[in-house]
PDB file of N, CA and C in Angstrom:
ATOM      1  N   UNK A   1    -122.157-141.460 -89.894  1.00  0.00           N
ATOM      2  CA  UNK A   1    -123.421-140.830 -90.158  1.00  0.00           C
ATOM      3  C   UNK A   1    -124.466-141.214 -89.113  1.00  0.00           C
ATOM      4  N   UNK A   2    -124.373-142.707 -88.971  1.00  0.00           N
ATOM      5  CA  UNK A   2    -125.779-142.887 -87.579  1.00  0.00           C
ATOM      6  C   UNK A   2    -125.252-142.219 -86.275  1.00  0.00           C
ATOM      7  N   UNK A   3    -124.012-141.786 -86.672  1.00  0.00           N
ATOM      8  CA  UNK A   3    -123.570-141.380 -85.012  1.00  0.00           C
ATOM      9  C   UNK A   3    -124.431-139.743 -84.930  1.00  0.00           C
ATOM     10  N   UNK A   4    -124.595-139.974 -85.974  1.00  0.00           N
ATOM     11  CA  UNK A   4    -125.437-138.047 -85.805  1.00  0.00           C
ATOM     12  C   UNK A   4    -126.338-138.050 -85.639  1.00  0.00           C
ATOM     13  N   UNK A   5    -127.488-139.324 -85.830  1.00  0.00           N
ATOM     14  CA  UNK A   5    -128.721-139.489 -85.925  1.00  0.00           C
ATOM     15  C   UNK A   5    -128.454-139.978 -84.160  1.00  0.00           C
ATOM     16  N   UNK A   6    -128.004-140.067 -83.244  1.00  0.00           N
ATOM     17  CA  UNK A   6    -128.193-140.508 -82.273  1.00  0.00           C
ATOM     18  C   UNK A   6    -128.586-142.366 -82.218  1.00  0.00           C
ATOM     19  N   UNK A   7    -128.038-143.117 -83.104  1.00  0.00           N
ATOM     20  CA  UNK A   7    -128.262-144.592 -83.508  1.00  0.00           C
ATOM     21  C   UNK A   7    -126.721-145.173 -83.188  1.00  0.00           C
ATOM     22  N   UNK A   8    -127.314-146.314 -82.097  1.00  0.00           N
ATOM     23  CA  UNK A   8    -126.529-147.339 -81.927  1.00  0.00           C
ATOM     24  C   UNK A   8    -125.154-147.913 -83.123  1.00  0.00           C
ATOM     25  N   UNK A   9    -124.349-148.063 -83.201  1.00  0.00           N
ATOM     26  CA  UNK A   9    -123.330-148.450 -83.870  1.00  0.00           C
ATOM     27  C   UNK A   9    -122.857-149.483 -83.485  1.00  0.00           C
ATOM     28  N   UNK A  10    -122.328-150.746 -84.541  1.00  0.00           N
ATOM     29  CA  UNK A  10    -121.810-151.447 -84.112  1.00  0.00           C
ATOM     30  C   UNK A  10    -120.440-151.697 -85.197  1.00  0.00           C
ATOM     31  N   UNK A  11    -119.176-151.665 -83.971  1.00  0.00           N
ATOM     32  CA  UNK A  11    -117.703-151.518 -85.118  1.00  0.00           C
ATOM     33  C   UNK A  11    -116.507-152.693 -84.470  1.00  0.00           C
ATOM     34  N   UNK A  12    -116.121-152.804 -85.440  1.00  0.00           N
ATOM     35  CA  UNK A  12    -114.604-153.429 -85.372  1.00  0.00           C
ATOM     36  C   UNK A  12    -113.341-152.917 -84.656  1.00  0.00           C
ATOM     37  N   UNK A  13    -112.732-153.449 -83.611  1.00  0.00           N
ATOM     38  CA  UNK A  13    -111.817-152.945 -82.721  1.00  0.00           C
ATOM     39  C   UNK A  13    -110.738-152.153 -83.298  1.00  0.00           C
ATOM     40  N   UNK A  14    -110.896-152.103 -84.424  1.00  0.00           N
ATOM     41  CA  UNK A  14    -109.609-151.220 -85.053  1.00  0.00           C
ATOM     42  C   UNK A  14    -109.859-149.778 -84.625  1.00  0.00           C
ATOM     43  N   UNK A  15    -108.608-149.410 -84.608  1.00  0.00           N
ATOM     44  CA  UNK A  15    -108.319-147.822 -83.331  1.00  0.00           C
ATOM     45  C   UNK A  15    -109.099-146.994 -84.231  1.00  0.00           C
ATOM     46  N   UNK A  16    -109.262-146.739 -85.086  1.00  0.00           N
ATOM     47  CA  UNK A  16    -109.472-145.923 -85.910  1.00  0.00           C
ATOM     48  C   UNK A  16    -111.645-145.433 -85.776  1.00  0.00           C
ATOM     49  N   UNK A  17    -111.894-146.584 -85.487  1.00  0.00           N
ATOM     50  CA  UNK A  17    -113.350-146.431 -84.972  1.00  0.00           C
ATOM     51  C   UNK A  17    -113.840-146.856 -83.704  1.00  0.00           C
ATOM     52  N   UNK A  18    -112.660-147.554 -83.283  1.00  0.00           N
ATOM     53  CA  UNK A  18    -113.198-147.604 -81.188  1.00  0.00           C
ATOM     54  C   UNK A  18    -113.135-146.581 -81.027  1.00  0.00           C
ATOM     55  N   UNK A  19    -112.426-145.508 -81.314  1.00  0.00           N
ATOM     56  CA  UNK A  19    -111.942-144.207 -80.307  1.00  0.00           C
ATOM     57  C   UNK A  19    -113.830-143.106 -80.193  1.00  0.00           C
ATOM     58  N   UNK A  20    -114.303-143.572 -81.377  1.00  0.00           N
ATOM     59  CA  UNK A  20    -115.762-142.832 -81.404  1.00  0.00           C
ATOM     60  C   UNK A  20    -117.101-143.474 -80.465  1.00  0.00           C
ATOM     61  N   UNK A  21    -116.626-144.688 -80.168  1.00  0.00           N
ATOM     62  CA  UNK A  21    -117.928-145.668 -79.387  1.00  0.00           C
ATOM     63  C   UNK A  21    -117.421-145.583 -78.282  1.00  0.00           C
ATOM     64  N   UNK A  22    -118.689-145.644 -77.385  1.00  0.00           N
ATOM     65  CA  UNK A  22    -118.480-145.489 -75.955  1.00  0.00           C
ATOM     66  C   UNK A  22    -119.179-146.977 -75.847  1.00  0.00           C
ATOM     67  N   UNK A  23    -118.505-148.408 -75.207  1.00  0.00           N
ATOM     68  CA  UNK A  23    -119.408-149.748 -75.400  1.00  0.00           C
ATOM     69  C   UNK A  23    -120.411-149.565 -74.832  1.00  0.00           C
ATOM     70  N   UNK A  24    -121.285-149.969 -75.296  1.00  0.00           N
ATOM     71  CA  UNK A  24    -123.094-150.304 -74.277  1.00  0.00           C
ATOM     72  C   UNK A  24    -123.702-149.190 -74.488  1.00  0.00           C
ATOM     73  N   UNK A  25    -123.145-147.663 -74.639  1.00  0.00           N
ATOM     74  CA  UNK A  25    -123.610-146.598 -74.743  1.00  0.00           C
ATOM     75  C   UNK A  25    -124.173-146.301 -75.941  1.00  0.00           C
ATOM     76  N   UNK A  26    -123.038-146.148 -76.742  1.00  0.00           N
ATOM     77  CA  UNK A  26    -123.369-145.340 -78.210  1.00  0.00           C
ATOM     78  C   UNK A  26    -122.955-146.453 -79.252  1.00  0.00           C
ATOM     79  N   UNK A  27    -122.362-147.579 -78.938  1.00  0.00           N
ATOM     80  CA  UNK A  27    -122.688-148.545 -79.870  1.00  0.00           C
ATOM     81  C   UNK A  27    -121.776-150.012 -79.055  1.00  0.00           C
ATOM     82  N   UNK A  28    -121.440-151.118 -80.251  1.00  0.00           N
ATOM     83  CA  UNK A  28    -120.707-152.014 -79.681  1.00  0.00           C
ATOM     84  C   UNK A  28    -119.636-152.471 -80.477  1.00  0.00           C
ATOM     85  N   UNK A  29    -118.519-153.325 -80.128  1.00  0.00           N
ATOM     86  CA  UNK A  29    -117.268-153.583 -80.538  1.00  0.00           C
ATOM     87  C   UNK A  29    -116.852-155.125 -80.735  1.00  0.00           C
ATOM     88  N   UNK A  30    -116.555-155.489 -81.894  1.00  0.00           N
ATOM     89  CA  UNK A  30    -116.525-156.669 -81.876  1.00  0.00           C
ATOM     90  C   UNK A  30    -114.532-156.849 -82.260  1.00  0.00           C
ATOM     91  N   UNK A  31    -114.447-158.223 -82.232  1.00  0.00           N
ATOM     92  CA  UNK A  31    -112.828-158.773 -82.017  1.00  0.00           C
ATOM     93  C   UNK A  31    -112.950-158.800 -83.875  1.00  0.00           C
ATOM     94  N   UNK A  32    -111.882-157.903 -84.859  1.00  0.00           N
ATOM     95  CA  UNK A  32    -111.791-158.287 -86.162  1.00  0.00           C
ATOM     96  C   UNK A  32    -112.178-159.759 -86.444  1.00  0.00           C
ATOM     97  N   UNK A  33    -112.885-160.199 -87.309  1.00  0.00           N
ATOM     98  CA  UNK A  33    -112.822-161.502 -87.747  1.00  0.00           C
ATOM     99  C   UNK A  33    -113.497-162.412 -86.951  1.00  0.00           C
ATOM    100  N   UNK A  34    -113.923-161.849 -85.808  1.00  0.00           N
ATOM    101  CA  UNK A  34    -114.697-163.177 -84.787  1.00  0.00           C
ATOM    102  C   UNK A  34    -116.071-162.706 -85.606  1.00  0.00           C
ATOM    103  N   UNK A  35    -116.671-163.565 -85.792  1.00  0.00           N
ATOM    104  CA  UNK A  35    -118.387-163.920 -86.498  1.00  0.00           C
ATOM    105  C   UNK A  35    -119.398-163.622 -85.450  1.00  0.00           C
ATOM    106  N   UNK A  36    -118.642-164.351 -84.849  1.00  0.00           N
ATOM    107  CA  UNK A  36    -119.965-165.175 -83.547  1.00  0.00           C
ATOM    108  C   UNK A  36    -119.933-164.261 -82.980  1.00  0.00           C
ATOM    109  N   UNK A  37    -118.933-162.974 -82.269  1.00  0.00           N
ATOM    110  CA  UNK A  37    -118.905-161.715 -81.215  1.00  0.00           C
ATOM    111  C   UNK A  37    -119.706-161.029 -82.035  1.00  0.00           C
ATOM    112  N   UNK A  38    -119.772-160.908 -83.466  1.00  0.00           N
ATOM    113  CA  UNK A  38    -120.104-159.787 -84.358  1.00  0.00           C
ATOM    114  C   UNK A  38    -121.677-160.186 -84.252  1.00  0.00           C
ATOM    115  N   UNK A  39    -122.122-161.646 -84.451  1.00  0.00           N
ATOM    116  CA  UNK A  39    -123.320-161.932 -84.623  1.00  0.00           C
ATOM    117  C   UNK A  39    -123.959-161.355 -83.020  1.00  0.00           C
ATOM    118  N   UNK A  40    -123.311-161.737 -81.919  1.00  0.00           N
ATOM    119  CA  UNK A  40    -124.192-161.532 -80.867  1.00  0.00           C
ATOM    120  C   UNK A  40    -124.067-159.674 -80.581  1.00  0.00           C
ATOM    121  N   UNK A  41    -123.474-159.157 -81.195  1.00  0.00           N
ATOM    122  CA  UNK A  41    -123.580-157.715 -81.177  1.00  0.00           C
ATOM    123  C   UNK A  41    -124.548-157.028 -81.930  1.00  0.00           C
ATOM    124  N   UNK A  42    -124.976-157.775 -82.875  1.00  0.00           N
ATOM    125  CA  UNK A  42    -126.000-157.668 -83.669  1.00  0.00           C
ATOM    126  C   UNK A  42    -127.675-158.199 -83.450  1.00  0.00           C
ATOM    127  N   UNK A  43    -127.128-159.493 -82.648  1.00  0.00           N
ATOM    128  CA  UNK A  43    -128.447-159.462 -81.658  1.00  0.00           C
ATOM    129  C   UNK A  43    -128.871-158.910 -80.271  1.00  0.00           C
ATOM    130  N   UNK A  44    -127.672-158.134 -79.781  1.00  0.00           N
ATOM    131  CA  UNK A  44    -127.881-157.296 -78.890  1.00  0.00           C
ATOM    132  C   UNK A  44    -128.800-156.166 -79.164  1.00  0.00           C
ATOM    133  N   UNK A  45    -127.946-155.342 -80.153  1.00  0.00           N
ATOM    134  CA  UNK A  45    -128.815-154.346 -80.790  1.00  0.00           C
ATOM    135  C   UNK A  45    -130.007-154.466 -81.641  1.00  0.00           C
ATOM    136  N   UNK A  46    -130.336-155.617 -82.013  1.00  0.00           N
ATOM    137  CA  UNK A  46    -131.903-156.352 -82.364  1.00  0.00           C
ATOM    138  C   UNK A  46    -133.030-156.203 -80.946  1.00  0.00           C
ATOM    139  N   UNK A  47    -132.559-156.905 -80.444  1.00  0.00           N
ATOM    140  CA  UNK A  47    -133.086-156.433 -78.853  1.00  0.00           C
ATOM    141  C   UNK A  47    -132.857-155.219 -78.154  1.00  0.00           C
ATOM    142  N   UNK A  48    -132.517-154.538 -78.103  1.00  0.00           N
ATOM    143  CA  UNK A  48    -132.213-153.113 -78.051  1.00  0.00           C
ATOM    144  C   UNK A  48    -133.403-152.262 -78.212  1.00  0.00           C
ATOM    145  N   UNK A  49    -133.215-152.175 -79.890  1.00  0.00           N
ATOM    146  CA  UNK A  49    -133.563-151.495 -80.535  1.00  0.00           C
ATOM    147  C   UNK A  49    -135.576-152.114 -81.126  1.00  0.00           C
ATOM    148  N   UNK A  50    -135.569-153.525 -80.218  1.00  0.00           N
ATOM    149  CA  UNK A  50    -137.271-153.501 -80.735  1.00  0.00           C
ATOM    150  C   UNK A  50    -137.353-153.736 -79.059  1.00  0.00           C
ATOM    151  N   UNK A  51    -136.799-153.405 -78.202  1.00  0.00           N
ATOM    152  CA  UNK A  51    -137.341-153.729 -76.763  1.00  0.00           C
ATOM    153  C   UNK A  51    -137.434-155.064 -76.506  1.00  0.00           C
ATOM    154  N   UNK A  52    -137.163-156.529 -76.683  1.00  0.00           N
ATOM    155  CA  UNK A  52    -137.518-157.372 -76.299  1.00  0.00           C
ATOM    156  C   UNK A  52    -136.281-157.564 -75.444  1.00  0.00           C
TER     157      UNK A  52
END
């Protein structure tokens, strides 16, 4: 659904939803189960998304 709104995504490497993200572009990809990749993908797009 955010992919329609033109909004950043952030997903899990499973094939089934990489095949829709383009990385850095239209959203980001984290390793199943890693925290810490997931957390800094989430502060990527925190920064992103308020400009800092």
């Amino acid at each position: 659904m955010s992919y329609t709104f033109a909004k950043l995504v952030i997903v899990s490497n499973v094939p089934s939803l990489v095949e829709y993200v383009d990385p850095g572009k239209t959203g980001l990809i984290f390793e199943v189960n890693d925290t810490k990749e997931l957390a800094n993908c989430i502060m990527i797009l925190l920064k992103t998304v308020l400009n800092v």
